[in-house]
PDB file of N, CA and C in Angstrom:
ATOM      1  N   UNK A   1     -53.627  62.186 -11.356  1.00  0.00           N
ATOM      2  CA  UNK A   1     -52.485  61.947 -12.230  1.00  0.00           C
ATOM      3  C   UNK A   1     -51.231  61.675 -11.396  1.00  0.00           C
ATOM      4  N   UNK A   2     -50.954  62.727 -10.011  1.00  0.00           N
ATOM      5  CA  UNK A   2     -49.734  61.973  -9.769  1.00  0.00           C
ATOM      6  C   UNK A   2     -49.814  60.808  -8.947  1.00  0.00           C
ATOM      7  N   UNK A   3     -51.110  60.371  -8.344  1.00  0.00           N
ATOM      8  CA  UNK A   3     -50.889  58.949  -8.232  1.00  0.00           C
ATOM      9  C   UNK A   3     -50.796  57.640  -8.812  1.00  0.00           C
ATOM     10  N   UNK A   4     -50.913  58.328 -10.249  1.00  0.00           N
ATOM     11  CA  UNK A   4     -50.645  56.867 -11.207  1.00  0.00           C
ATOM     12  C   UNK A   4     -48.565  57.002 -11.927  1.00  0.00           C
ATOM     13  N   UNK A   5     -48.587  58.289 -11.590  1.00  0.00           N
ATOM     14  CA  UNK A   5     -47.313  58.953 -11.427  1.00  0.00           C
ATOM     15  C   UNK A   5     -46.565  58.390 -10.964  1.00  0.00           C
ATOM     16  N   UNK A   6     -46.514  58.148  -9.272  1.00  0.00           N
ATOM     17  CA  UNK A   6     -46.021  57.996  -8.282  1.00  0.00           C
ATOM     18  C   UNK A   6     -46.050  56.345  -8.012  1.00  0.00           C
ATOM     19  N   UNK A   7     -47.218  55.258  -9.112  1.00  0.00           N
ATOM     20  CA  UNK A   7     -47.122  53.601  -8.791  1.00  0.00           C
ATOM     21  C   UNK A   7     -46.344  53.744 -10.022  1.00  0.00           C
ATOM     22  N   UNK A   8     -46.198  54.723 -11.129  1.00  0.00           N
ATOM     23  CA  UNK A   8     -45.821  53.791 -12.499  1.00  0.00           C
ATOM     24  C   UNK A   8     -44.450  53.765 -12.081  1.00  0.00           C
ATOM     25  N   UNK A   9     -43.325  55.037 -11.653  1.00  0.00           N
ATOM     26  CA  UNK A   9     -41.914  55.013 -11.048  1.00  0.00           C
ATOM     27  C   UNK A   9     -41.554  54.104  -9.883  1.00  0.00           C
ATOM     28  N   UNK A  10     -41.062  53.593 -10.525  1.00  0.00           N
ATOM     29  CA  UNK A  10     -40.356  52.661  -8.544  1.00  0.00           C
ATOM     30  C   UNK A  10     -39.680  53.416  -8.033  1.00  0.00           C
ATOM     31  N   UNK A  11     -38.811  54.477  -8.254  1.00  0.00           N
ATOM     32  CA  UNK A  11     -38.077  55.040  -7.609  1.00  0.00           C
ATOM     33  C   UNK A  11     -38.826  56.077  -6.548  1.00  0.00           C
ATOM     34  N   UNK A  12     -39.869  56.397  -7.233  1.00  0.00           N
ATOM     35  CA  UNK A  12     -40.848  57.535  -6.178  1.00  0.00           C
ATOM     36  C   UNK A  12     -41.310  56.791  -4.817  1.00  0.00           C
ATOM     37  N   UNK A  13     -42.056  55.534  -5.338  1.00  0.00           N
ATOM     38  CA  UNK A  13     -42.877  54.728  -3.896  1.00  0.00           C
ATOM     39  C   UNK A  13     -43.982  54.811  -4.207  1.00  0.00           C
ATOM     40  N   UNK A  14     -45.103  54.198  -3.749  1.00  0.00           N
ATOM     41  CA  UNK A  14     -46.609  53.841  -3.763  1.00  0.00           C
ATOM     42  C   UNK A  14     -47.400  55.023  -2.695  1.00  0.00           C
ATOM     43  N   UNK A  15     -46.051  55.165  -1.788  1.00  0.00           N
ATOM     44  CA  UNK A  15     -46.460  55.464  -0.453  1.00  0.00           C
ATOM     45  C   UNK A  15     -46.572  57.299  -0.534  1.00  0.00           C
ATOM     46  N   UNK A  16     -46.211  57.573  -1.757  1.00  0.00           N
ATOM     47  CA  UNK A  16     -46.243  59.360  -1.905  1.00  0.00           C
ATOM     48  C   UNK A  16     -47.796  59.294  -2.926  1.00  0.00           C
ATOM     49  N   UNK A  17     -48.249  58.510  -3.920  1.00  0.00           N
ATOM     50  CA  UNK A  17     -49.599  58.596  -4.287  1.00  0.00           C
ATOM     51  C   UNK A  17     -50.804  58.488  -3.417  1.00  0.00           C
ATOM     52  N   UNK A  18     -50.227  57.643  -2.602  1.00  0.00           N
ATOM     53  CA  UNK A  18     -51.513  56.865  -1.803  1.00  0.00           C
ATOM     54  C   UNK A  18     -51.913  58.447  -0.582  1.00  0.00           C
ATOM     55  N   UNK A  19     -50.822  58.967  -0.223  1.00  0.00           N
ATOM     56  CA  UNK A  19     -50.685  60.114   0.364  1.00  0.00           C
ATOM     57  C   UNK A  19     -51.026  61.637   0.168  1.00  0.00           C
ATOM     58  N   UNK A  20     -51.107  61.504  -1.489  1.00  0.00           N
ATOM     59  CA  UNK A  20     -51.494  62.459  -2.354  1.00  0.00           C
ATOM     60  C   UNK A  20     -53.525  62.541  -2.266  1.00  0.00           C
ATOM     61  N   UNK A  21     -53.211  60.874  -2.598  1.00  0.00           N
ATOM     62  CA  UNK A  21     -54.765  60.857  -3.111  1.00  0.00           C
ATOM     63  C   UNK A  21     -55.445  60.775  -1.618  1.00  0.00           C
ATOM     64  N   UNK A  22     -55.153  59.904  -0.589  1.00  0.00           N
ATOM     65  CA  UNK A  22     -55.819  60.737   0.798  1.00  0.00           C
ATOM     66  C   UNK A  22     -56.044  61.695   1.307  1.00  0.00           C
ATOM     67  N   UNK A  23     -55.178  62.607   0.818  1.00  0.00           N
ATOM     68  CA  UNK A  23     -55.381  64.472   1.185  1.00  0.00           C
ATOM     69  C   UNK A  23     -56.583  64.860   0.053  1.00  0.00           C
ATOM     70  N   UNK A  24     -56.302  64.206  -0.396  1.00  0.00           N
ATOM     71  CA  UNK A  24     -56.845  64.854  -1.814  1.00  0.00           C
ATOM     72  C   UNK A  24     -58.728  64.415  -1.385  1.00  0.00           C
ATOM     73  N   UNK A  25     -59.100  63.280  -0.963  1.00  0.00           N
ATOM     74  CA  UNK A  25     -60.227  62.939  -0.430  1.00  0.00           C
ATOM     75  C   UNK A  25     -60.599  63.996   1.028  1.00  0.00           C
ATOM     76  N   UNK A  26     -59.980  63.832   1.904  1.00  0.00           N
ATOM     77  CA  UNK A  26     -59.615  65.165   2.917  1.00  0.00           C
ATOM     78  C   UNK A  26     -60.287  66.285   2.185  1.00  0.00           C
ATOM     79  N   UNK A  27     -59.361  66.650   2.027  1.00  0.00           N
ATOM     80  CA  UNK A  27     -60.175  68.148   1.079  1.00  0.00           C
ATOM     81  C   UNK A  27     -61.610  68.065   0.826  1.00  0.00           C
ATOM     82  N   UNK A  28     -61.592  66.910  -0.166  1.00  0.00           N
ATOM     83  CA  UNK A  28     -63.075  67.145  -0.854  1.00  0.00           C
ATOM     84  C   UNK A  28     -64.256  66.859   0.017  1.00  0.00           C
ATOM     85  N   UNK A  29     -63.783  66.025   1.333  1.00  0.00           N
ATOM     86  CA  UNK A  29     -64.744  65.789   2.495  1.00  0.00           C
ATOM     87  C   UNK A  29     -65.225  67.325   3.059  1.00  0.00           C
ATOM     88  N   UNK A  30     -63.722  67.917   3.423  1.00  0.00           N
ATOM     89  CA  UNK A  30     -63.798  69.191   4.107  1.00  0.00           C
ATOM     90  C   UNK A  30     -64.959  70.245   3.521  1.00  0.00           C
ATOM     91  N   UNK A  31     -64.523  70.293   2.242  1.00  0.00           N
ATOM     92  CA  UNK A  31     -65.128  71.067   1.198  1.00  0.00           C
ATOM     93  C   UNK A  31     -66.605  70.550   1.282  1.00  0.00           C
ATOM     94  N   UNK A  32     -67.132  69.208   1.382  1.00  0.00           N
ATOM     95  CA  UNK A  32     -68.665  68.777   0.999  1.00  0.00           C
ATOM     96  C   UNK A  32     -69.038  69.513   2.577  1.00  0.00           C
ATOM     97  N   UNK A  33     -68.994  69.108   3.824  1.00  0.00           N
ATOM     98  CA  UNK A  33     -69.537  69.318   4.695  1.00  0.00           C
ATOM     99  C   UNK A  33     -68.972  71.416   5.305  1.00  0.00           C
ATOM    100  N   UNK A  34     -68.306  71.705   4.983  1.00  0.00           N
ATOM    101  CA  UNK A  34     -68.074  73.048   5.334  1.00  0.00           C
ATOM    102  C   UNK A  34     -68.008  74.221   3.993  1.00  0.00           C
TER     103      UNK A  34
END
C-alpha cells in the first residue's frame, strides 16, 4: 500500500516506494532462507 502511496503523490517521489518495497523483498528473502 505505501508504494502505490508514495507513485500516486508527486510530492512524496517514486524513489521512497521503490525503497519501501525493496526492503520489503529483503525481509521476505531473509525470512525464506533463515
Amino acid at each position: 500500500m505505501s508504494y502505490v502511496a508514495g507513485c500516486g503523490t508527486p510530492g512524496y517521489g517514486n524513489s521512497v516506494g521503490v525503497i519501501l518495497v525493496l526492503y520489503v523483498l529483503l525481509v521476505i528473502i531473509l525470512a525464506t532462507f533463515f
